[in-house]
N, C-alpha and C. Protein backbone atom coordinates (compact mmCIF):
# COMPACT_ATOMS: atom_id res chain seq x y z
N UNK A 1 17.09 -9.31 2.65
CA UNK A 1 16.61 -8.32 1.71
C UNK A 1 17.08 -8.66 0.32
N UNK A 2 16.17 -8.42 -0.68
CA UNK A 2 16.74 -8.24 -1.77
C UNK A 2 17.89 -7.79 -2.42
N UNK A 3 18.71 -8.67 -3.47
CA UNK A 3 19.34 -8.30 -3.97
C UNK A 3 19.43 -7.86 -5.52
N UNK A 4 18.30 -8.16 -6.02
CA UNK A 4 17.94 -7.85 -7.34
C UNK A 4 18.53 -6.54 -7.64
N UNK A 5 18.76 -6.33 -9.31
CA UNK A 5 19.35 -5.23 -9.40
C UNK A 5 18.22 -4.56 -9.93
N UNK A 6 17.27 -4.58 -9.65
CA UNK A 6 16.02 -3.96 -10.54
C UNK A 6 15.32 -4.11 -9.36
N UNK A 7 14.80 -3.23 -8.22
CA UNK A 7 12.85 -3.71 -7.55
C UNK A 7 12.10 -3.05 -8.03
N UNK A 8 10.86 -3.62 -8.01
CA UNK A 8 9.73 -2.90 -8.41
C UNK A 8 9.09 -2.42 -7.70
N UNK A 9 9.05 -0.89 -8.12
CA UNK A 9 8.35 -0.19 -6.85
C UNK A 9 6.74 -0.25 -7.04
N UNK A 10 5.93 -0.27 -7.92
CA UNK A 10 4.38 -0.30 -7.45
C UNK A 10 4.31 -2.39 -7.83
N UNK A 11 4.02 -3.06 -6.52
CA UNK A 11 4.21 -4.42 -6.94
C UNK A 11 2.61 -4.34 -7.10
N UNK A 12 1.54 -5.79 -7.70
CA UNK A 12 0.32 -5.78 -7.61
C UNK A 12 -0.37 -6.93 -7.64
N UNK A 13 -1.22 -7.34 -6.93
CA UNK A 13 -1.58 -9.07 -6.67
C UNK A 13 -3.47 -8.84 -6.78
N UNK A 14 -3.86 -10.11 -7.63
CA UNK A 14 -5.21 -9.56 -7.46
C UNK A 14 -5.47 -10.70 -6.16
N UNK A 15 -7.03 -10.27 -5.97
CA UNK A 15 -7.74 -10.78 -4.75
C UNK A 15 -9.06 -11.07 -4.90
N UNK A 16 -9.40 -12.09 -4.34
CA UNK A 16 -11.41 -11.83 -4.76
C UNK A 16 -12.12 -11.70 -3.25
N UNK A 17 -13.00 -11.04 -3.63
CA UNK A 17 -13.47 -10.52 -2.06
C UNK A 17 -14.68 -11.78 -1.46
N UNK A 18 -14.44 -12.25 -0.62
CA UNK A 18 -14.69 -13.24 0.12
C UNK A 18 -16.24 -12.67 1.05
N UNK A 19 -16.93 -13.43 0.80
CA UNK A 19 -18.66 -13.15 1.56
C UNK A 19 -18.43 -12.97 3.19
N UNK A 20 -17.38 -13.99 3.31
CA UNK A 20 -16.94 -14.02 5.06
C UNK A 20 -16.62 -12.14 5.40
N UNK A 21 -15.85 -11.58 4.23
CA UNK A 21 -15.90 -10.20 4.88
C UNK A 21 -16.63 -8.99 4.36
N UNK A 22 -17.41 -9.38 4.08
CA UNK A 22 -18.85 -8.42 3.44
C UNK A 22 -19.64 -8.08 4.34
N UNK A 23 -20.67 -6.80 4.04
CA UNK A 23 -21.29 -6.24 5.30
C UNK A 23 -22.56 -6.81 4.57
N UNK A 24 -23.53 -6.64 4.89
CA UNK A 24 -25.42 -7.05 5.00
C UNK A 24 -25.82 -6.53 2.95
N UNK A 25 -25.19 -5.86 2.45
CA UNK A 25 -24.88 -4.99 1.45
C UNK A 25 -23.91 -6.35 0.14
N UNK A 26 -23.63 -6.72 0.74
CA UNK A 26 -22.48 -7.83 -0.09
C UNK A 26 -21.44 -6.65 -0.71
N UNK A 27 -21.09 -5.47 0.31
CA UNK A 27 -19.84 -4.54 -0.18
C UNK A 27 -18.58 -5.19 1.10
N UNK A 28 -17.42 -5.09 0.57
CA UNK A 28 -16.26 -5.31 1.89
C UNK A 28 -16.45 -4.54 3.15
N UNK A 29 -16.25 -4.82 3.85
CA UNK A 29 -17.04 -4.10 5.33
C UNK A 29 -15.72 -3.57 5.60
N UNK A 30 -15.65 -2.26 5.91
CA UNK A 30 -14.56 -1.11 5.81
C UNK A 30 -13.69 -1.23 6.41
N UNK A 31 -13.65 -2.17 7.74
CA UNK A 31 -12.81 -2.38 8.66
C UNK A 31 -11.69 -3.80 7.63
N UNK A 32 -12.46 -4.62 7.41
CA UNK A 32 -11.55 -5.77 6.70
C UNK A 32 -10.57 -5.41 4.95
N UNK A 33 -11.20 -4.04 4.65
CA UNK A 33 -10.19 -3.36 3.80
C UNK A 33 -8.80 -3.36 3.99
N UNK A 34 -8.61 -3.44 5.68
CA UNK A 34 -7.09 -2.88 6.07
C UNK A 34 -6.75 -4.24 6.12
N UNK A 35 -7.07 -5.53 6.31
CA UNK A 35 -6.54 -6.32 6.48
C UNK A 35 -6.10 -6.59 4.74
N UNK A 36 -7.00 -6.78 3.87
CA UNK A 36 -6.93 -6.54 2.14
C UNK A 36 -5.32 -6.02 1.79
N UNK A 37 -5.74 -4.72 2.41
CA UNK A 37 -4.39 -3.99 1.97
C UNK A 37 -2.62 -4.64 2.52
N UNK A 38 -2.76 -4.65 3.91
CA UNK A 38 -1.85 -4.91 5.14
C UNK A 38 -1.40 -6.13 4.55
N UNK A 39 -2.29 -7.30 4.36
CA UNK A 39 -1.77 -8.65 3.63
C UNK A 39 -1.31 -8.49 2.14
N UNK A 40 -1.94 -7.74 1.22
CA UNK A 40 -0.77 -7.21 0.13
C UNK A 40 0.23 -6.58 0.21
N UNK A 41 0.09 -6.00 1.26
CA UNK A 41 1.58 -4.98 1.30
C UNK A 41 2.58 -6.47 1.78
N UNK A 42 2.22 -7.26 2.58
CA UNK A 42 3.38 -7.98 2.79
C UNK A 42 3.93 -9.23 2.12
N UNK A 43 2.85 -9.56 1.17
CA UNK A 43 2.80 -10.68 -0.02
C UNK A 43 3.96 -9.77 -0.92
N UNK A 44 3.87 -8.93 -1.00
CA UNK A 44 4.77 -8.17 -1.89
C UNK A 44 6.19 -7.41 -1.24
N UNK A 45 5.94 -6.96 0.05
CA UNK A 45 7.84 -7.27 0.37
C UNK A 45 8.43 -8.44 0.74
N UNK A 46 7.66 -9.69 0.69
CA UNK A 46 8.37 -10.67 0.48
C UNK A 46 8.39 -11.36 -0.55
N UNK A 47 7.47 -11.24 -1.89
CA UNK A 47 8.01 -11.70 -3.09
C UNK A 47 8.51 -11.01 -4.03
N UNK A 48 9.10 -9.59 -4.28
CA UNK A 48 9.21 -8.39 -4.64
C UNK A 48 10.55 -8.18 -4.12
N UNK A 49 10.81 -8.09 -2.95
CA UNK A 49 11.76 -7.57 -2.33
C UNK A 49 12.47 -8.37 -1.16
N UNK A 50 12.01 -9.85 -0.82
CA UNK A 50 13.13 -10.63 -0.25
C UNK A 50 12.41 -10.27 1.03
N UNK A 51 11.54 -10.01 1.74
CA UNK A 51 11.50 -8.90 2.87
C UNK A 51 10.93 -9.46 4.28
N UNK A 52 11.30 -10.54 4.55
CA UNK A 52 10.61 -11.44 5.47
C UNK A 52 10.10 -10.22 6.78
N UNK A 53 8.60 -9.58 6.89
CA UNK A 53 9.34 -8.69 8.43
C UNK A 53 9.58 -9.39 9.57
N UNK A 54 9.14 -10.31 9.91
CA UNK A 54 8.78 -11.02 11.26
C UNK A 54 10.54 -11.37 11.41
N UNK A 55 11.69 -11.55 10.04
CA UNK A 55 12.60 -11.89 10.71
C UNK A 55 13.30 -10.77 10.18
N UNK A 56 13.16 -9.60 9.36
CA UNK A 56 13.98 -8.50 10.02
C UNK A 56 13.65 -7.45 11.30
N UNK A 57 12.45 -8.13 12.01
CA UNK A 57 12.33 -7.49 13.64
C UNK A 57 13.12 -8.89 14.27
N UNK A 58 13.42 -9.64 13.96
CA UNK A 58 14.56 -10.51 14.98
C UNK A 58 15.71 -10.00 14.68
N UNK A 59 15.93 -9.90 13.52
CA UNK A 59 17.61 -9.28 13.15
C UNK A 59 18.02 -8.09 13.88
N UNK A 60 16.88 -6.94 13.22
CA UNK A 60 17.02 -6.09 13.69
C UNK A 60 16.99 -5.06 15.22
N UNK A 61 16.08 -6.24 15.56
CA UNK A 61 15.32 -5.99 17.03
C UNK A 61 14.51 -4.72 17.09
N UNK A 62 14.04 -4.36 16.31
CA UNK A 62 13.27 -3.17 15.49
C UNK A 62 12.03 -3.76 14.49
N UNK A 63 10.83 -2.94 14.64
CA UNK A 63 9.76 -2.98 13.68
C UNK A 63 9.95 -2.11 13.42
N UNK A 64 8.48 -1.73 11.87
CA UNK A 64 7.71 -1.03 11.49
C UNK A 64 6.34 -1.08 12.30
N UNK A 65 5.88 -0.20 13.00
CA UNK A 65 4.36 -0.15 13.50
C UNK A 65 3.62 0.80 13.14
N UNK A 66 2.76 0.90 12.74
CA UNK A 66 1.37 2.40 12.33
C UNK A 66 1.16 2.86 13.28
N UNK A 67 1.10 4.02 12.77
CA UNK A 67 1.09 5.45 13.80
C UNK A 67 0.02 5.86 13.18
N UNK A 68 -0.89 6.20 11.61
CA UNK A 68 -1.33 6.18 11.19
C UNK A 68 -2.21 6.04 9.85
N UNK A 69 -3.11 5.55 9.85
CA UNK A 69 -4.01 5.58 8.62
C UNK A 69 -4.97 6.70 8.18
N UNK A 70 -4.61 6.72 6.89
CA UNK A 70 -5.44 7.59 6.00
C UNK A 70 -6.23 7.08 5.25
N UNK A 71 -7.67 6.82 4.55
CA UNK A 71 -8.26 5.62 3.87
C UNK A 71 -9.71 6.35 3.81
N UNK A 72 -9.80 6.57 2.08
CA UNK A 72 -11.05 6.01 1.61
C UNK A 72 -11.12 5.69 0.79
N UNK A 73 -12.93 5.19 0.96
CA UNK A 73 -13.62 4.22 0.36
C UNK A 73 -14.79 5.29 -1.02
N UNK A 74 -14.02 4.65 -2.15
CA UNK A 74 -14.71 5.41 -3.38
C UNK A 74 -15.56 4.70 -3.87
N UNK A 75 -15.62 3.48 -4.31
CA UNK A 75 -16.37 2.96 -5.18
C UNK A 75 -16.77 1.31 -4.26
N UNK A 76 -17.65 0.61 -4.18
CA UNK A 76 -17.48 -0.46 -3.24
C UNK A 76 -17.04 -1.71 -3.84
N UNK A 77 -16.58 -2.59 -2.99
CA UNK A 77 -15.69 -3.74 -3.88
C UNK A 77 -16.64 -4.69 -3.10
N UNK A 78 -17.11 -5.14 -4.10
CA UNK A 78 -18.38 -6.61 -3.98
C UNK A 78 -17.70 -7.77 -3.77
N UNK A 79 -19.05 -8.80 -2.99
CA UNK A 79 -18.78 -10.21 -2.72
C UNK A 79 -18.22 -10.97 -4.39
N UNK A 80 -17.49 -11.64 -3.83
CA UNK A 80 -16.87 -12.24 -5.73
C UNK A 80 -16.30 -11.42 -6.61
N UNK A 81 -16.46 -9.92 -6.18
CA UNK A 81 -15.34 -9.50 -7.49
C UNK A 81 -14.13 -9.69 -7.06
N UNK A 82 -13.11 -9.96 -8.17
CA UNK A 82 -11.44 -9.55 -8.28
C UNK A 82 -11.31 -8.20 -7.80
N UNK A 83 -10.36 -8.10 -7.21
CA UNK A 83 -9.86 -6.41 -7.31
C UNK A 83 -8.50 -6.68 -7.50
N UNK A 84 -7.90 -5.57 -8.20
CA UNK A 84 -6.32 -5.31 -8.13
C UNK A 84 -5.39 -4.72 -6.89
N UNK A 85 -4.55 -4.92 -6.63
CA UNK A 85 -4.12 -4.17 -4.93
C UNK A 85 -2.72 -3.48 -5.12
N UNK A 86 -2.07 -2.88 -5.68
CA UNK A 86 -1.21 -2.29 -5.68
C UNK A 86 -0.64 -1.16 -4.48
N UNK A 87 0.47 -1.65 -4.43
CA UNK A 87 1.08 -1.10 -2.80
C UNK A 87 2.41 -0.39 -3.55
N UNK A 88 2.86 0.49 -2.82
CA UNK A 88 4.17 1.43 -3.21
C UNK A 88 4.96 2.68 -1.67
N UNK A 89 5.77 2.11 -1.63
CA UNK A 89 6.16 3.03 -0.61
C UNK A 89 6.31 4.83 -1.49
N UNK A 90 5.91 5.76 -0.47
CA UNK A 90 5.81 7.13 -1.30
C UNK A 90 6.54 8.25 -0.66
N UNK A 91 7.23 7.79 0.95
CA UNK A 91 7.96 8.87 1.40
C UNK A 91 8.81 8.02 2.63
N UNK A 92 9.88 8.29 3.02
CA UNK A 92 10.80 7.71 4.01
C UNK A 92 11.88 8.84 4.68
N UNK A 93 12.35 8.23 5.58
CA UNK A 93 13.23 8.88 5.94
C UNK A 93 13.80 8.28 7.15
N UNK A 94 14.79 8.72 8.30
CA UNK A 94 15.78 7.49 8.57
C UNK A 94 14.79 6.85 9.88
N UNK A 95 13.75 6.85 10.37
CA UNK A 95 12.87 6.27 11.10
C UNK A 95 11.17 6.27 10.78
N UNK A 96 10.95 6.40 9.82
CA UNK A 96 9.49 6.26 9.18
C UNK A 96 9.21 5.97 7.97
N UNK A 97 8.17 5.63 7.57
CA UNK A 97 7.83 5.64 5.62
C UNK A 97 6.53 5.54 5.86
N UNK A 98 5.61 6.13 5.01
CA UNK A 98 4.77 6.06 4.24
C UNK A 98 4.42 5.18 3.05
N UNK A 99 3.68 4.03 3.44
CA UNK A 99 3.27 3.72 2.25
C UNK A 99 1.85 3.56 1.64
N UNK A 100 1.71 3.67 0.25
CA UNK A 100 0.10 4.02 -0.16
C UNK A 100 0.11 2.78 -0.54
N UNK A 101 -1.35 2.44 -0.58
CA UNK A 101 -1.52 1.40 -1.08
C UNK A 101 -3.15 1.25 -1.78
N UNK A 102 -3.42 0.86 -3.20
CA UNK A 102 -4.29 1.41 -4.13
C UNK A 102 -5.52 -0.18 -4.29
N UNK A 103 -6.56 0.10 -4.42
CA UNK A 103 -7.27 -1.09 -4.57
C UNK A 103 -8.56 -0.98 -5.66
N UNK A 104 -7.98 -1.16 -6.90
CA UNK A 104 -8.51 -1.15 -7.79
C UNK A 104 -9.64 -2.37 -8.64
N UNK A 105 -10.34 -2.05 -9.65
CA UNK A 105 -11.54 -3.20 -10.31
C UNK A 105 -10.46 -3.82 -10.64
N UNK A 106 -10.80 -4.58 -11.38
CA UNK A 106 -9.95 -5.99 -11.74
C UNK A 106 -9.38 -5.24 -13.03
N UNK A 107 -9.52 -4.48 -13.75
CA UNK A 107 -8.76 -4.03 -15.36
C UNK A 107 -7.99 -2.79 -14.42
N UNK A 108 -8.19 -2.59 -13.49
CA UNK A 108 -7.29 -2.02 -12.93
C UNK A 108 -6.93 0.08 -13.47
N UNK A 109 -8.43 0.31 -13.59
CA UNK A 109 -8.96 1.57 -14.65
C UNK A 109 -9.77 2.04 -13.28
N UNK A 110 -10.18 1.75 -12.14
CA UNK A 110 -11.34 2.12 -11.26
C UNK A 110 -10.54 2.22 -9.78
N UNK A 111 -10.30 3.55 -9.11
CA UNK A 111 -10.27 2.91 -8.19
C UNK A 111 -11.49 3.10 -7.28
N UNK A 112 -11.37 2.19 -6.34
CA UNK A 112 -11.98 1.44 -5.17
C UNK A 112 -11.35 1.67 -3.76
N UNK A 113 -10.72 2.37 -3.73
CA UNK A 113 -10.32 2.75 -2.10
C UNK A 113 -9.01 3.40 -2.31
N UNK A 114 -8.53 4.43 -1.28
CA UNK A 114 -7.48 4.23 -1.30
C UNK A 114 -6.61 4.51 0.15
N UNK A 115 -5.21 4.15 0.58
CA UNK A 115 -4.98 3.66 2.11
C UNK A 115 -3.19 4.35 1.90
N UNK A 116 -3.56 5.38 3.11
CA UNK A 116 -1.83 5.30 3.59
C UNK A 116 -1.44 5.13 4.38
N UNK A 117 -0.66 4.54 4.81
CA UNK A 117 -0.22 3.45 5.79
C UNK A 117 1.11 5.00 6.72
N UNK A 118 0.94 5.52 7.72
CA UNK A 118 1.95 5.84 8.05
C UNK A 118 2.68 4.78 9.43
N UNK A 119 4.09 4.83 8.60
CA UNK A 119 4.97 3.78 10.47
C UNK A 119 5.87 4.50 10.65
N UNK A 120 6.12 4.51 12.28
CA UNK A 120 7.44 4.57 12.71
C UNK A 120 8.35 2.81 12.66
N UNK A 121 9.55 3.24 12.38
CA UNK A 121 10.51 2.20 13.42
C UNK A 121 10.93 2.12 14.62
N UNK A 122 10.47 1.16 15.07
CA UNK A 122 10.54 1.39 16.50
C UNK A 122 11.45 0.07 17.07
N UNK A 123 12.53 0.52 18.07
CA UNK A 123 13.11 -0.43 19.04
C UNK A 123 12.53 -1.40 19.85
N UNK A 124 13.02 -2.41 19.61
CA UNK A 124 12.37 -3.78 20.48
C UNK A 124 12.52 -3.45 21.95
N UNK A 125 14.17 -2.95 22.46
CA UNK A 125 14.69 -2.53 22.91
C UNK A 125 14.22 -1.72 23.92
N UNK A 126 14.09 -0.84 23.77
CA UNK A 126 13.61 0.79 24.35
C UNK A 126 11.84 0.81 24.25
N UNK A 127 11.59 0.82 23.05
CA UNK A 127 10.13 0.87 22.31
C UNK A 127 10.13 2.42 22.08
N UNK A 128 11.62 2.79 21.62
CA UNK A 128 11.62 4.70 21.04
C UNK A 128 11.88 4.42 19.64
N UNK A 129 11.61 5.19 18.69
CA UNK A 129 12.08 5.33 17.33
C UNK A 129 13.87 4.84 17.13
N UNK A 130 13.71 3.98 16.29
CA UNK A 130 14.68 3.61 15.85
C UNK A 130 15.49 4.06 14.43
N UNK A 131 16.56 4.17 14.45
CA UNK A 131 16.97 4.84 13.00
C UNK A 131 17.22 3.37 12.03
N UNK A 132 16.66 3.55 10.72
CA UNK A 132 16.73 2.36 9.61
C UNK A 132 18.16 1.68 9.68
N UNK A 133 18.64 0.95 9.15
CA UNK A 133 20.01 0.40 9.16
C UNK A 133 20.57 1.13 7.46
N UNK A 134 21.86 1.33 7.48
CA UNK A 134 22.10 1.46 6.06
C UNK A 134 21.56 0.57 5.00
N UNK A 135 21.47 -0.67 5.16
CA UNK A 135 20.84 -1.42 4.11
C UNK A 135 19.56 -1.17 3.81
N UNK A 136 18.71 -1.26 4.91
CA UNK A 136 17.53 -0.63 4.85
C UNK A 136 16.84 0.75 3.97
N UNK A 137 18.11 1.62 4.35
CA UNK A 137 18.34 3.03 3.48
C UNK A 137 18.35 3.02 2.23
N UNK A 138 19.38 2.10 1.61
CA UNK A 138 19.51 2.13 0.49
C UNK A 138 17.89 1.19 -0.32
N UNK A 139 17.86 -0.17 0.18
CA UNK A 139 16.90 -0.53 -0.02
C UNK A 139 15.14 0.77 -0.26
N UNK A 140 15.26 1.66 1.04
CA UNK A 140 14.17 2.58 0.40
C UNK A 140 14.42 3.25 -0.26
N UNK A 141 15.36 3.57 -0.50
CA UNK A 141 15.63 4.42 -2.01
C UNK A 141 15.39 3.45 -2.84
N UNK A 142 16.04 2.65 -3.40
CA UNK A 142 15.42 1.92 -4.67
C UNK A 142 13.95 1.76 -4.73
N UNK A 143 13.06 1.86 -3.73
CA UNK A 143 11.73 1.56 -3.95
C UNK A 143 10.82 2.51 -3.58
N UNK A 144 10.92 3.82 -3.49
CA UNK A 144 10.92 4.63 -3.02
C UNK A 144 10.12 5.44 -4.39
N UNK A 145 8.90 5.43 -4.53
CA UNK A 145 8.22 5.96 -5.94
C UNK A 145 8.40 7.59 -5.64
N UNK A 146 9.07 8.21 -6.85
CA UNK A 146 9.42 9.36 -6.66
C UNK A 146 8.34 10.14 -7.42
N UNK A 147 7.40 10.20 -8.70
CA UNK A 147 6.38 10.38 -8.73
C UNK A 147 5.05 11.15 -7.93
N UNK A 148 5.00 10.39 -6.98
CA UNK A 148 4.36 10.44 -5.82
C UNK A 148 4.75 11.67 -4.87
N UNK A 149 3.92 13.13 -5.58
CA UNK A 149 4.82 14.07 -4.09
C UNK A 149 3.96 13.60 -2.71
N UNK A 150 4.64 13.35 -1.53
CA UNK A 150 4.21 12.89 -0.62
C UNK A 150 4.29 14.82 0.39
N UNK A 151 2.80 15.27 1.07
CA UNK A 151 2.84 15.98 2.02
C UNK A 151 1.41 15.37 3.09
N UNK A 152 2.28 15.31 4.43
CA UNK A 152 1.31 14.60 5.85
C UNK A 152 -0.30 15.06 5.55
N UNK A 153 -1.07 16.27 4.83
CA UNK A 153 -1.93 16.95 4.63
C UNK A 153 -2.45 16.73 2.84
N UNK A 154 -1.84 16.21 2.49
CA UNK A 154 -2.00 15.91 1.04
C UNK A 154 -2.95 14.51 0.57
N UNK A 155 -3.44 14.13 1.24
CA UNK A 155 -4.61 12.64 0.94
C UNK A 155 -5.63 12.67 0.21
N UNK A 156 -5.74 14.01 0.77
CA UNK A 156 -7.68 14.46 -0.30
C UNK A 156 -6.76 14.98 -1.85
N UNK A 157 -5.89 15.38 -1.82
CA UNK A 157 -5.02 16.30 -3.22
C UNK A 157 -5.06 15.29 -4.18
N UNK A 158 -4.13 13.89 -3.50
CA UNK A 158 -4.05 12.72 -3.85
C UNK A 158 -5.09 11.84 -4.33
N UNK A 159 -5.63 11.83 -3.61
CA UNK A 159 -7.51 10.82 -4.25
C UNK A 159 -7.85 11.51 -5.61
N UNK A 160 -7.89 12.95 -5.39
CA UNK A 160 -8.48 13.93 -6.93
C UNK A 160 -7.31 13.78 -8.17
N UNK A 161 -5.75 13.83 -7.65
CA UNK A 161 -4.99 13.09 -9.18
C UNK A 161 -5.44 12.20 -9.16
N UNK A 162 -5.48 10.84 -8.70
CA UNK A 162 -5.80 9.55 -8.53
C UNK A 162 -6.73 9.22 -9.74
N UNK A 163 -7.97 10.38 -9.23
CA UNK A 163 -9.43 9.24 -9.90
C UNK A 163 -8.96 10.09 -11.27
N UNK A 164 -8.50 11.24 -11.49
CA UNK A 164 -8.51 11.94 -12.82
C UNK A 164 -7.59 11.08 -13.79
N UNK A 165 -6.70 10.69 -13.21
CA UNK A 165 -5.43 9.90 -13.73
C UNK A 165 -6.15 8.39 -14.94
N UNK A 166 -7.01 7.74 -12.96
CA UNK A 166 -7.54 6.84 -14.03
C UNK A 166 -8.74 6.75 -15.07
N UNK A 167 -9.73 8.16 -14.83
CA UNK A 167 -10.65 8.64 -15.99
C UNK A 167 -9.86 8.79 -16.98
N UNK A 168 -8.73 9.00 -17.82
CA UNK A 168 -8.07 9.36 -18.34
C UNK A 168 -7.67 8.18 -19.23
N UNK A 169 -7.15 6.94 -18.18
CA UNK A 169 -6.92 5.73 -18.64
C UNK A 169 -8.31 5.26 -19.43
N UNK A 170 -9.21 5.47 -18.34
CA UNK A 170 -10.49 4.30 -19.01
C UNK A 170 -11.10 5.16 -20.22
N UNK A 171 -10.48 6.56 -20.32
CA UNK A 171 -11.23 7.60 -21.67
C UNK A 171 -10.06 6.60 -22.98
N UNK A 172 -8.65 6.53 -22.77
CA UNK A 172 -7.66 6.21 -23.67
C UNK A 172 -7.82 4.51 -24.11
N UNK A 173 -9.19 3.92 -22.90
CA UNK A 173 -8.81 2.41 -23.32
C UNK A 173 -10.55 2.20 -24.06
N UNK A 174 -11.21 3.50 -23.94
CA UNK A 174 -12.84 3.38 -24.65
C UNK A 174 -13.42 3.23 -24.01
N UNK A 175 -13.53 3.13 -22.41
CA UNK A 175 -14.38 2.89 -21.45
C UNK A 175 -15.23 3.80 -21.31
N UNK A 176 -16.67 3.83 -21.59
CA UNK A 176 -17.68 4.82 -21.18
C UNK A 176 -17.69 5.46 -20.14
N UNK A 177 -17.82 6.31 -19.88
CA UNK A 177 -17.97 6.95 -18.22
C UNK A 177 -19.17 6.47 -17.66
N UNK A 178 -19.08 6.45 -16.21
CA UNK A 178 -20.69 5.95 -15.40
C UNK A 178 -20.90 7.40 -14.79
């Protein structure tokens, strides 16, 4: 894990959307979104945060696994465009986290989907919920976007700050409305 004295909690990598996962439409076909997201989220706890998982489930003898997804699709992300992907953990506690994860146009003013990732930790062991390790703890606190009120029923609340947030941006940067 990281030792930086600074992490960054919303990390962001762009992507260009590939024809191989487009539907008949040349939009991303809804199912290969999660892979979009799932592969940013982990490009970024391991260049962000040190975060190899494959070898803190050997260390630990413990994963993270989804229990559930929350996810929509606002605006469609086309064959060949860039998109922006920004991931942020938004709620934790000593055997789960929540993390959102945002998939924006390329100026990064639009969004285009949006995904919450819920996991348990779970024992290699047993295969019952596992409690985080102290390092782990502290580690989600530092990255841990406090911003973000996180409630299990709160997704649709969330999408409506979301798009207002970034109308707001694209009103402050001159962007016409569509």
């Amino acid at each position: 894990m990281a030792d930086n004295a600074t992490l960054i909690q919303t990390p962001e990598t762009r992507h260009r959307i590939y024809f191989q996962d487009c539907d008949q439409l040349g939009h991303l076909n809804n199912a290969r979104y999660l892979d979009y997201f799932l592969n940013a989220r982990e490009e970024h706890t391991m260049r962000h945060y040190a975060l190899n998982l494959g070898q803190l489930t050997r260390e630990q003898r413990a994963a993270w696994v989804i229990t559930k997804h929350h996810i929509s699709y606002l605006k469609p992300a086309n064959h060949g465009e860039e998109v922006l992907i920004r991931t942020q953990l938004i709620h934790f506690d000593n055997s789960s986290l929540v993390v959102e994860m945002q998939m924006l146009d390329a100026e990064g003013l639009r969004l285009k989907s949006l995904l919450w990732s819920e996991m348990a930790f779970i024992s290699l062991v047993n295969g019952k919920r596992a409690d985080h390790s102290d390092a782990l703890m502290d580690m989600l606190e530092e990255v841990d976007v406090d911003d973000v009120q996180y409630h299990p029923d709160g997704f649709d609340e969330r999408i409506r700050e979301l798009r207002q947030q970034f109308k707001k941006q694209r009103k402050a940067a001159g962007h016409d409305e569509e």
